[in-house]
C-alpha atoms as a PDB file:
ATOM      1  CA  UNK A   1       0.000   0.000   0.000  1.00  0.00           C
ATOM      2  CA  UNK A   2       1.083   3.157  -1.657  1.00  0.00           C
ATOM      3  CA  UNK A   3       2.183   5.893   1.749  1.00  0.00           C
ATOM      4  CA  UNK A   4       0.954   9.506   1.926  1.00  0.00           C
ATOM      5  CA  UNK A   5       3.330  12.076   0.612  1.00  0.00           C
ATOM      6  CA  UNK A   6       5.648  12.604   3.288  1.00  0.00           C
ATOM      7  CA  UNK A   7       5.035  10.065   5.560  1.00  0.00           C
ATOM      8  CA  UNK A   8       4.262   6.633   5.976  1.00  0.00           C
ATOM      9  CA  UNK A   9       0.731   5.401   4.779  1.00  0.00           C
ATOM     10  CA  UNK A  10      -2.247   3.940   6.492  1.00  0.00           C
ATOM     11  CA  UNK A  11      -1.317   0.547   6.408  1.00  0.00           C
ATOM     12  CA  UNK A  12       2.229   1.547   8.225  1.00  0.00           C
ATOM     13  CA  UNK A  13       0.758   3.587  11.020  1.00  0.00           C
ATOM     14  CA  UNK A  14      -1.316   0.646  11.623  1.00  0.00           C
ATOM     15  CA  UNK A  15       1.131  -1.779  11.845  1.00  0.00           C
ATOM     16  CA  UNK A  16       3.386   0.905  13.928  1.00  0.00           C
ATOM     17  CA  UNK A  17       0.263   1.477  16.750  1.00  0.00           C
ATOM     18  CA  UNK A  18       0.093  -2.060  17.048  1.00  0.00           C
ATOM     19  CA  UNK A  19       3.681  -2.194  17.976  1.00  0.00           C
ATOM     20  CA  UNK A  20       3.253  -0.188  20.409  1.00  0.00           C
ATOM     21  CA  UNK A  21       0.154  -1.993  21.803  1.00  0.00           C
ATOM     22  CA  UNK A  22       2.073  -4.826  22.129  1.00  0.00           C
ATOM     23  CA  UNK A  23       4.752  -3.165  24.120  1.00  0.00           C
ATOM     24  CA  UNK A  24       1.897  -1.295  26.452  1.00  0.00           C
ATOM     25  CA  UNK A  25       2.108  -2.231  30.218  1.00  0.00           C
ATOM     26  CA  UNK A  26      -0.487  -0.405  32.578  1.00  0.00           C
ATOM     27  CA  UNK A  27       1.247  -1.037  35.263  1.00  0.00           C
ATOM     28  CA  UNK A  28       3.845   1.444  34.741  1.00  0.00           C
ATOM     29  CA  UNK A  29       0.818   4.231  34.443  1.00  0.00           C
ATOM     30  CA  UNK A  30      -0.849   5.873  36.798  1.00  0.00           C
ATOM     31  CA  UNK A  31      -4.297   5.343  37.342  1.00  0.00           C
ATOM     32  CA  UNK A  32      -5.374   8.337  35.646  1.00  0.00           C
ATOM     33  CA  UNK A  33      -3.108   7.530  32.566  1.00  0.00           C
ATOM     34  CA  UNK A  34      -5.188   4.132  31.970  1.00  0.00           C
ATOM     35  CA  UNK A  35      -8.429   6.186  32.406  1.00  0.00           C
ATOM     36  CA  UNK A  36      -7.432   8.773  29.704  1.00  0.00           C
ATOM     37  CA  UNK A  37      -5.441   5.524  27.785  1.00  0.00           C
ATOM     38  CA  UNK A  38      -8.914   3.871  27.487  1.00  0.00           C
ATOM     39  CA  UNK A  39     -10.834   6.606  26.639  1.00  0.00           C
ATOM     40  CA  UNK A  40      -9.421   7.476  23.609  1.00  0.00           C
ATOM     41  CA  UNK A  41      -8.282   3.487  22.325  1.00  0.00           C
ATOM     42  CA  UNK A  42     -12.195   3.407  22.645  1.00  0.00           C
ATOM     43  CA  UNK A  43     -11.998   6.424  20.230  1.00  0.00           C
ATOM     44  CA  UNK A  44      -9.065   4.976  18.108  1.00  0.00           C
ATOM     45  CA  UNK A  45     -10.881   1.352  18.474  1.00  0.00           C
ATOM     46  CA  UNK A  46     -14.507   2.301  17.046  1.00  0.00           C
ATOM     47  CA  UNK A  47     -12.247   4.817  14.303  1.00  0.00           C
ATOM     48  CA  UNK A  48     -10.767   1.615  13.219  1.00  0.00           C
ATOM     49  CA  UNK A  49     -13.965  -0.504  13.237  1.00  0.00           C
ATOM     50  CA  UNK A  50     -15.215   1.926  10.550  1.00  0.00           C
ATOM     51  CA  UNK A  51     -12.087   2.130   8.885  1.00  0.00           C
ATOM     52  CA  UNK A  52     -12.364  -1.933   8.368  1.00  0.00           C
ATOM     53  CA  UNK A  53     -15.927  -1.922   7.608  1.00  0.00           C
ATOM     54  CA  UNK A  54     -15.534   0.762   4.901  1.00  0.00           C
ATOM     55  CA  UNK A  55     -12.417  -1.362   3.714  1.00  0.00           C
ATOM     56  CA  UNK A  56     -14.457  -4.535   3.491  1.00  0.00           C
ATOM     57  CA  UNK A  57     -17.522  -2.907   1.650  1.00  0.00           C
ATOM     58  CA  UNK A  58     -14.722  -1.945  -0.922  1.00  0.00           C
ATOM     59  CA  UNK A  59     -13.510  -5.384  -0.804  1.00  0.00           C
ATOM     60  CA  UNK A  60     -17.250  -6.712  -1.380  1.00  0.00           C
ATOM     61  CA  UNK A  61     -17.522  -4.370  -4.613  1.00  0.00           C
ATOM     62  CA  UNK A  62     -14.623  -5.765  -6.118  1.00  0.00           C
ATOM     63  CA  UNK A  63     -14.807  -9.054  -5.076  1.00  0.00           C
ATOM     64  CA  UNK A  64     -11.397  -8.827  -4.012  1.00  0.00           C
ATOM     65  CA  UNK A  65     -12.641 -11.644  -1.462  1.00  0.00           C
ATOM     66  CA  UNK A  66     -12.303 -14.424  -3.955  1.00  0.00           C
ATOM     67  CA  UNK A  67      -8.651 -14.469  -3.830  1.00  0.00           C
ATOM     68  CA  UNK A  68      -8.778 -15.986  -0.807  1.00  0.00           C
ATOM     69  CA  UNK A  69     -11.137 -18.879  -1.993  1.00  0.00           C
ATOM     70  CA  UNK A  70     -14.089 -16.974  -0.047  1.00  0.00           C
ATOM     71  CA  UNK A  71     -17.715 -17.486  -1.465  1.00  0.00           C
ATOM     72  CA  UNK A  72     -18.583 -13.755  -0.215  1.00  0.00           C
ATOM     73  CA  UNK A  73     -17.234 -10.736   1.502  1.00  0.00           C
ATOM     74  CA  UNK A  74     -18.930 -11.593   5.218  1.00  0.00           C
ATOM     75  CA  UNK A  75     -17.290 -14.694   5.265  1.00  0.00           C
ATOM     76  CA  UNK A  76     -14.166 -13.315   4.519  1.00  0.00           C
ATOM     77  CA  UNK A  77     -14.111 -10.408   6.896  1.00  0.00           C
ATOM     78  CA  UNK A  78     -15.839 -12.567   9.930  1.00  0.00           C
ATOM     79  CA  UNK A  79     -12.756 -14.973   9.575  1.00  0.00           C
ATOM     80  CA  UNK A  80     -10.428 -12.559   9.561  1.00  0.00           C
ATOM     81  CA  UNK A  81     -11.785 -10.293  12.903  1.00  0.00           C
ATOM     82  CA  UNK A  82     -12.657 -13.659  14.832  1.00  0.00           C
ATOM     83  CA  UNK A  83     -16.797 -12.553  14.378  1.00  0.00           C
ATOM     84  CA  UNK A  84     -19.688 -14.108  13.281  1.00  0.00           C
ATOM     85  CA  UNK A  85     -20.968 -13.620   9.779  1.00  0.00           C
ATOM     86  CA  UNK A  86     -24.062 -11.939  10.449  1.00  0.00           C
ATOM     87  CA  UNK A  87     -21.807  -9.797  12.433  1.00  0.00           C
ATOM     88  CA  UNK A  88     -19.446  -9.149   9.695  1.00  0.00           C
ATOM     89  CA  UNK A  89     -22.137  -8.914   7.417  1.00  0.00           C
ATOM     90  CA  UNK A  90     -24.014  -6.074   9.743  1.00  0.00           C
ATOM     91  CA  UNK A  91     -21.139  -3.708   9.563  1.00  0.00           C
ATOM     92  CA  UNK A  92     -20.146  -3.927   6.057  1.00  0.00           C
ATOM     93  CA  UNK A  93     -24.019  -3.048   5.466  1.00  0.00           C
ATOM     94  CA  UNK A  94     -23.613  -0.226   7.960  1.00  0.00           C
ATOM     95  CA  UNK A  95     -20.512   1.414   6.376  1.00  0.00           C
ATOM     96  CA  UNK A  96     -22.521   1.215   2.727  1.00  0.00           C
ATOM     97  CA  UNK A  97     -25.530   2.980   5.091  1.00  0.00           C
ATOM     98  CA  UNK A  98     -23.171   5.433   6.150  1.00  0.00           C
ATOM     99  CA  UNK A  99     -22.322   6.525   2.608  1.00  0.00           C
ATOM    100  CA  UNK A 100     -25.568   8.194   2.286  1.00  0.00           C
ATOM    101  CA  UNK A 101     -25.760   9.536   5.858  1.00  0.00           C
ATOM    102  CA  UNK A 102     -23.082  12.369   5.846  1.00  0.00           C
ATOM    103  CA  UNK A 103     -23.442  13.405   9.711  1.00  0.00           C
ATOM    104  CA  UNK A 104     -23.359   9.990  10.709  1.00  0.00           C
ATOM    105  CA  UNK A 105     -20.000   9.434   8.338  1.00  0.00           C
ATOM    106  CA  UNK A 106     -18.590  11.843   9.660  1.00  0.00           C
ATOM    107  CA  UNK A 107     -19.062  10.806  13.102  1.00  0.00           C
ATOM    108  CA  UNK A 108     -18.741   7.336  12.407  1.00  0.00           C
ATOM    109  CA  UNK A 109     -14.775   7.736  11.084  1.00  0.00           C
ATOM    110  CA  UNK A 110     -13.692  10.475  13.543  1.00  0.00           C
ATOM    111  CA  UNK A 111     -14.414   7.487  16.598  1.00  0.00           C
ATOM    112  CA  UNK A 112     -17.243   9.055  17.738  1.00  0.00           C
ATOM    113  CA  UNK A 113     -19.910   6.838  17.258  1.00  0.00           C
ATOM    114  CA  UNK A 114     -19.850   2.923  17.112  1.00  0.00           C
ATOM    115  CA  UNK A 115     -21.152   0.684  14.232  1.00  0.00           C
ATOM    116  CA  UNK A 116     -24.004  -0.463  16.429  1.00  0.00           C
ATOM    117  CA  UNK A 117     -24.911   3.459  16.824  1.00  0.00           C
ATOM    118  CA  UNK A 118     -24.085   3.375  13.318  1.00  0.00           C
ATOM    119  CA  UNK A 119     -26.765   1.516  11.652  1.00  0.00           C
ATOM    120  CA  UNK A 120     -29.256   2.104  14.428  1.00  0.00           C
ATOM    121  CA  UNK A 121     -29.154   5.247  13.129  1.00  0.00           C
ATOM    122  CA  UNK A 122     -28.869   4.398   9.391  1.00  0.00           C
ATOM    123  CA  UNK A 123     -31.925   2.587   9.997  1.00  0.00           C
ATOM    124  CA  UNK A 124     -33.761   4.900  11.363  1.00  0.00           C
ATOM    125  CA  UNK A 125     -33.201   7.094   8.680  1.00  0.00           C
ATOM    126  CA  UNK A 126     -33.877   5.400   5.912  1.00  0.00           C
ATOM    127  CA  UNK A 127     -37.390   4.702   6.991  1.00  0.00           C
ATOM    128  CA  UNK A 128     -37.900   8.500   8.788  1.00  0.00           C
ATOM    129  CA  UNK A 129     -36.118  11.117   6.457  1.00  0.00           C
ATOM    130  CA  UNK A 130     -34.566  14.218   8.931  1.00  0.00           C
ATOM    131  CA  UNK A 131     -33.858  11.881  11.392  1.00  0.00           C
ATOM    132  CA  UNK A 132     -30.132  11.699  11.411  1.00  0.00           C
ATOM    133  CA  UNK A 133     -28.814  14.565  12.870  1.00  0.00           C
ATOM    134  CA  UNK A 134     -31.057  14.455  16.231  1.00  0.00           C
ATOM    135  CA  UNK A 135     -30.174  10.931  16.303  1.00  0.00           C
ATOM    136  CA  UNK A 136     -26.777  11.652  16.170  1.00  0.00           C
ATOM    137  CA  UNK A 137     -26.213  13.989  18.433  1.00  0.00           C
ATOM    138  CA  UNK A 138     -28.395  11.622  20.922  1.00  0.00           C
ATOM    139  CA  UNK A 139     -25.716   8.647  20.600  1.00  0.00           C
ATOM    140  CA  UNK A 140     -22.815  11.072  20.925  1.00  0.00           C
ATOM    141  CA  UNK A 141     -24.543  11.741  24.979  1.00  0.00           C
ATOM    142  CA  UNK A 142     -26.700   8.497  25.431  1.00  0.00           C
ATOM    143  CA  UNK A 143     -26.292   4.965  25.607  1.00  0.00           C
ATOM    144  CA  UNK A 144     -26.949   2.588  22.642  1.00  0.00           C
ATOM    145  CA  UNK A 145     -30.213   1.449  25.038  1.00  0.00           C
ATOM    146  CA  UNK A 146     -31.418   4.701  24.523  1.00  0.00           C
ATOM    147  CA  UNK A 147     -30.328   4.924  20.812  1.00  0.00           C
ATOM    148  CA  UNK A 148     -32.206   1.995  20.232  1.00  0.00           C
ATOM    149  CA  UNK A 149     -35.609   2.453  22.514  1.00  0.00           C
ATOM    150  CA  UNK A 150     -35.166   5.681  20.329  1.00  0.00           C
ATOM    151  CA  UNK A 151     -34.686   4.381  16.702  1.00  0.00           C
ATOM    152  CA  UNK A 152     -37.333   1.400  17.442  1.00  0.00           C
ATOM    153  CA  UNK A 153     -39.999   4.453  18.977  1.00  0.00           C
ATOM    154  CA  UNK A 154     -39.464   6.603  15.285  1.00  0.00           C
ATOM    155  CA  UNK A 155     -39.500   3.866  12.672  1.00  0.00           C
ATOM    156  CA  UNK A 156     -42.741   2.164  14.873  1.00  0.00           C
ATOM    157  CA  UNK A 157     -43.981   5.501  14.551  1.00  0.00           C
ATOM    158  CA  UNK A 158     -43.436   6.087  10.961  1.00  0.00           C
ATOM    159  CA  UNK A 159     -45.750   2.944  10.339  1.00  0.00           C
ATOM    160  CA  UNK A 160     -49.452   3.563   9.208  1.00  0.00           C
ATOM    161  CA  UNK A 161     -51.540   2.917  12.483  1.00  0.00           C
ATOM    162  CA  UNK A 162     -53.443   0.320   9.715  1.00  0.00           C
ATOM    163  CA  UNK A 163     -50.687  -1.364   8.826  1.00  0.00           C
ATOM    164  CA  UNK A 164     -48.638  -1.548  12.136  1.00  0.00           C
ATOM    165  CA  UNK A 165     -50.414  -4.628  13.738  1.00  0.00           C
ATOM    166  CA  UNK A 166     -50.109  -6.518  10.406  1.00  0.00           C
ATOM    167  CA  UNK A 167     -46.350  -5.613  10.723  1.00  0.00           C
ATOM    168  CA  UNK A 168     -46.060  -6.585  14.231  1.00  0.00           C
ATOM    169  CA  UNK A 169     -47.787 -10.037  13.716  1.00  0.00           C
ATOM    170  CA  UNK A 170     -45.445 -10.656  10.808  1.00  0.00           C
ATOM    171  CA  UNK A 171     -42.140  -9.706  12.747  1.00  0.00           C
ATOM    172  CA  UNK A 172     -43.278 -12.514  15.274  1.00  0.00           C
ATOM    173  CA  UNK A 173     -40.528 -15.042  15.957  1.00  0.00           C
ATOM    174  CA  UNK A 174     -39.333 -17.562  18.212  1.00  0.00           C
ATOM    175  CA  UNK A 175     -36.321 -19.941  17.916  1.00  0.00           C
ATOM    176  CA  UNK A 176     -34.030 -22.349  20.513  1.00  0.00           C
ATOM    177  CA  UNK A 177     -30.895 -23.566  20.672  1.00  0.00           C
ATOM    178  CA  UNK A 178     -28.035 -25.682  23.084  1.00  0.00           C
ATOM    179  CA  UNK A 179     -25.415 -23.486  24.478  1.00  0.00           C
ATOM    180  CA  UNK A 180     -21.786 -25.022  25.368  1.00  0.00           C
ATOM    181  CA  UNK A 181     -23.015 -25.910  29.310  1.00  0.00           C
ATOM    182  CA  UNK A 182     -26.156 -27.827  27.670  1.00  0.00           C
ATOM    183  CA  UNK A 183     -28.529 -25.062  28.863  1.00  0.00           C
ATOM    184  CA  UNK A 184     -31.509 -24.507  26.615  1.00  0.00           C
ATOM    185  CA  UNK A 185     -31.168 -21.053  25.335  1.00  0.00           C
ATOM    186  CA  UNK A 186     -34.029 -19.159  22.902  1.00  0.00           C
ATOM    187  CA  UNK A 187     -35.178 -15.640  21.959  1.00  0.00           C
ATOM    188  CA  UNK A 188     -38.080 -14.375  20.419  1.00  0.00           C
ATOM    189  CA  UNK A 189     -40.321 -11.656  19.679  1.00  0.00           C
ATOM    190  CA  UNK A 190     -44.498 -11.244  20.048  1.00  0.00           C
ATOM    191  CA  UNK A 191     -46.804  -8.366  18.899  1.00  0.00           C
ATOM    192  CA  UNK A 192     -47.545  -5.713  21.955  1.00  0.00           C
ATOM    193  CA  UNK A 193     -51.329  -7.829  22.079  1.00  0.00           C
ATOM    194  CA  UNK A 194     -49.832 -11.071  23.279  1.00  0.00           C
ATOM    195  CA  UNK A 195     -46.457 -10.498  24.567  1.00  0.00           C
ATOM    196  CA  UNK A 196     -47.481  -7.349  27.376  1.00  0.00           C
ATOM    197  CA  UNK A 197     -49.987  -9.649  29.562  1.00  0.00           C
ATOM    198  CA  UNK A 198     -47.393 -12.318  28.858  1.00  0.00           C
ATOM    199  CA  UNK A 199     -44.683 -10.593  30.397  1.00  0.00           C
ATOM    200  CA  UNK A 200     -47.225  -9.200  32.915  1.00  0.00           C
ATOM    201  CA  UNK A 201     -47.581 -12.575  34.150  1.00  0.00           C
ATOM    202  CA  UNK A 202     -44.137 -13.284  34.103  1.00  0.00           C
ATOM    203  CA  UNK A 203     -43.169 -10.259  36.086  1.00  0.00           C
ATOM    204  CA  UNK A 204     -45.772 -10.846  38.789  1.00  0.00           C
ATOM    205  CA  UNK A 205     -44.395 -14.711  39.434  1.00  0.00           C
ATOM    206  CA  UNK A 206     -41.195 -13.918  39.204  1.00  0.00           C
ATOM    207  CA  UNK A 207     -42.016 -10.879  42.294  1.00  0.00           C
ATOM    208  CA  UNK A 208     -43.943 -13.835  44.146  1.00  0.00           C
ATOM    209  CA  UNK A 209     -40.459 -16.309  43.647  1.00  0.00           C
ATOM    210  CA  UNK A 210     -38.167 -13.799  44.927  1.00  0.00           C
ATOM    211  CA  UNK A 211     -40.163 -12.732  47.727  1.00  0.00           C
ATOM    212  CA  UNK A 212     -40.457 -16.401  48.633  1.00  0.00           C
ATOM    213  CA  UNK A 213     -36.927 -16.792  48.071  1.00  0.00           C
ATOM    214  CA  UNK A 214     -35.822 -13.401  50.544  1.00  0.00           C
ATOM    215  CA  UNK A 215     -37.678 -14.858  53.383  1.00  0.00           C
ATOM    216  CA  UNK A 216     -35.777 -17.862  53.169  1.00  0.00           C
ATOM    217  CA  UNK A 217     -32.512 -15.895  52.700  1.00  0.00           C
ATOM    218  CA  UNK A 218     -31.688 -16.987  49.015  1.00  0.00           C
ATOM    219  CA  UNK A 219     -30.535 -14.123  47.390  1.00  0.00           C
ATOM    220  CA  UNK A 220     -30.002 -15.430  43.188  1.00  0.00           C
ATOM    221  CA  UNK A 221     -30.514 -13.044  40.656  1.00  0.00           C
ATOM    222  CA  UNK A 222     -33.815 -11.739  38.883  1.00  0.00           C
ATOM    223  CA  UNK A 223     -32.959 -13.428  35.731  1.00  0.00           C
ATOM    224  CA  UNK A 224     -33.011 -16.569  37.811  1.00  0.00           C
ATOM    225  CA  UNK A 225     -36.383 -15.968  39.008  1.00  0.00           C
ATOM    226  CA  UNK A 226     -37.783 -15.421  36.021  1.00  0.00           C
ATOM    227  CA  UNK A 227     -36.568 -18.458  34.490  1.00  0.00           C
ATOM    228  CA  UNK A 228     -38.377 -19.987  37.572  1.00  0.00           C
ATOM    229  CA  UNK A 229     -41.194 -17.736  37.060  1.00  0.00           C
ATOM    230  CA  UNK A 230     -41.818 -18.821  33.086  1.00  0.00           C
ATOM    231  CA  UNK A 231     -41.158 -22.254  33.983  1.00  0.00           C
ATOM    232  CA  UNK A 232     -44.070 -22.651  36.703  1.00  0.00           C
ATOM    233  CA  UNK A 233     -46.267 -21.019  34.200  1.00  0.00           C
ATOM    234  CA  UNK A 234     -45.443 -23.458  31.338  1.00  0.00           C
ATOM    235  CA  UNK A 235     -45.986 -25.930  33.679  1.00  0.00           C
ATOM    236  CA  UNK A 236     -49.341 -24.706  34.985  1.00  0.00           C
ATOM    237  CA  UNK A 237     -48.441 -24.084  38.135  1.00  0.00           C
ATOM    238  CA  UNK A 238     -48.192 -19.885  37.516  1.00  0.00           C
ATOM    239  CA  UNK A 239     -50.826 -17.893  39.607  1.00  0.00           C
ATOM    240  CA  UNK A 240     -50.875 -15.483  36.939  1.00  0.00           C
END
């Protein structure tokens, strides 16, 4: 890779900073060193996470991928960054997103916003026009919770009120699978008519469990009790 005029290129700086990486010890900072360290390799970090994903939606285009016997971009760039394909897939979609979302480019390659924020905001825009900028300024001062709650609130929203409970029934999912301890593991998602009581009821046995369970002095977490919670009530044995 070609260098800049007068100094070494990108490719050269990169390999230079993680030299140095390498060589980093914390201990010999103070704790206030590490706390300014990390705050801006969070900067450098999410500067180079666009820089990559920008790379790789080049590398799509030209299907420069194929020279390493790779059927299609994602697979390529989730075996090289150690990721899943639907994550490398995600942010070479978000840096393409980006392309037509100046504000959020520009924030996006200075470090200042993630690719999560990214295309939660890319999103958003595409199906509510105008609503970049607030969006970005809300990521630059929020958490990607609130990003989200936001994004999902505007394009919900943006929905005819006739067509949003046709929408919401289609989006309806549900789907399990065996993690590495054995532990049945599933997600899922319900329209707002079925899945409110249902969590209603699951919020009111899983209050009931952990009452039971701080008079007897057990002190698990929430997420516990609520796995005991749904179970009773799959069971029957939820008072609902």
């Amino acid at each position: 890779m070609a260098g800049g005029a007068g100094g070494p290129g990108v490719l050269e700086r990169c390999q230079g900073l993680r030299s140095e990486l390498v060589r980093f010890d914390p201990a010999l900072f103070s704790g206030d060193d590490c706390r300014v360290l990390a705050e801006e390799l969070a900067r450098t970090e999410k500067a180079c996470a666009a820089a990559r994903a920008r790379a790789a939606a080049r590398v799509a285009e030209c299907g420069s991928f194929r020279q390493g016997g790779f059927d299609d971009a994602a697979d390529w760039l989730a075996r090289k960054t150690g990721s899943s394909k639907g994550e490398a897939n995600a942010a070479i979609k978000t840096a393409e997103a980006a392309e037509k979302c100046p504000t959020t480019k520009e924030a996006l390659v200075d470090g200042q916003l993630s690719l999560s924020q990214a295309n939660e905001i890319t999103k958003t825009e595409a199906e509510c026009p105008g609503s970049e900028s607030e969006l970005v300024g809300l990521a630059k001062k929020s958490s990607l919770a609130d990003l989200r709650n936001e994004g999902r609130k505007r394009r919900a929203a943006a929905i005819p009120a006739e067509e949003l409970a046709d929408a919401q029934h289609k989006a309806r999912s549900f789907r399990h699978w065996k993690d590495e301890m054995g532990m049945i593991r599933f997600s899922g998602a319900f329209a707002p008519l079925v899945g409110i009581p249902l969590i209603n009821r699951l919020e009111a046995e899983a209050d009931r469990i952990a009452r039971e369970a701080r008079r007897s002095g057990s002190t698990e977490s929430r997420e516990a009790y609520a796995a005991d919670a749904l179970a009773k009530m799959l069971s029957g044995q939820g008072r609902g």
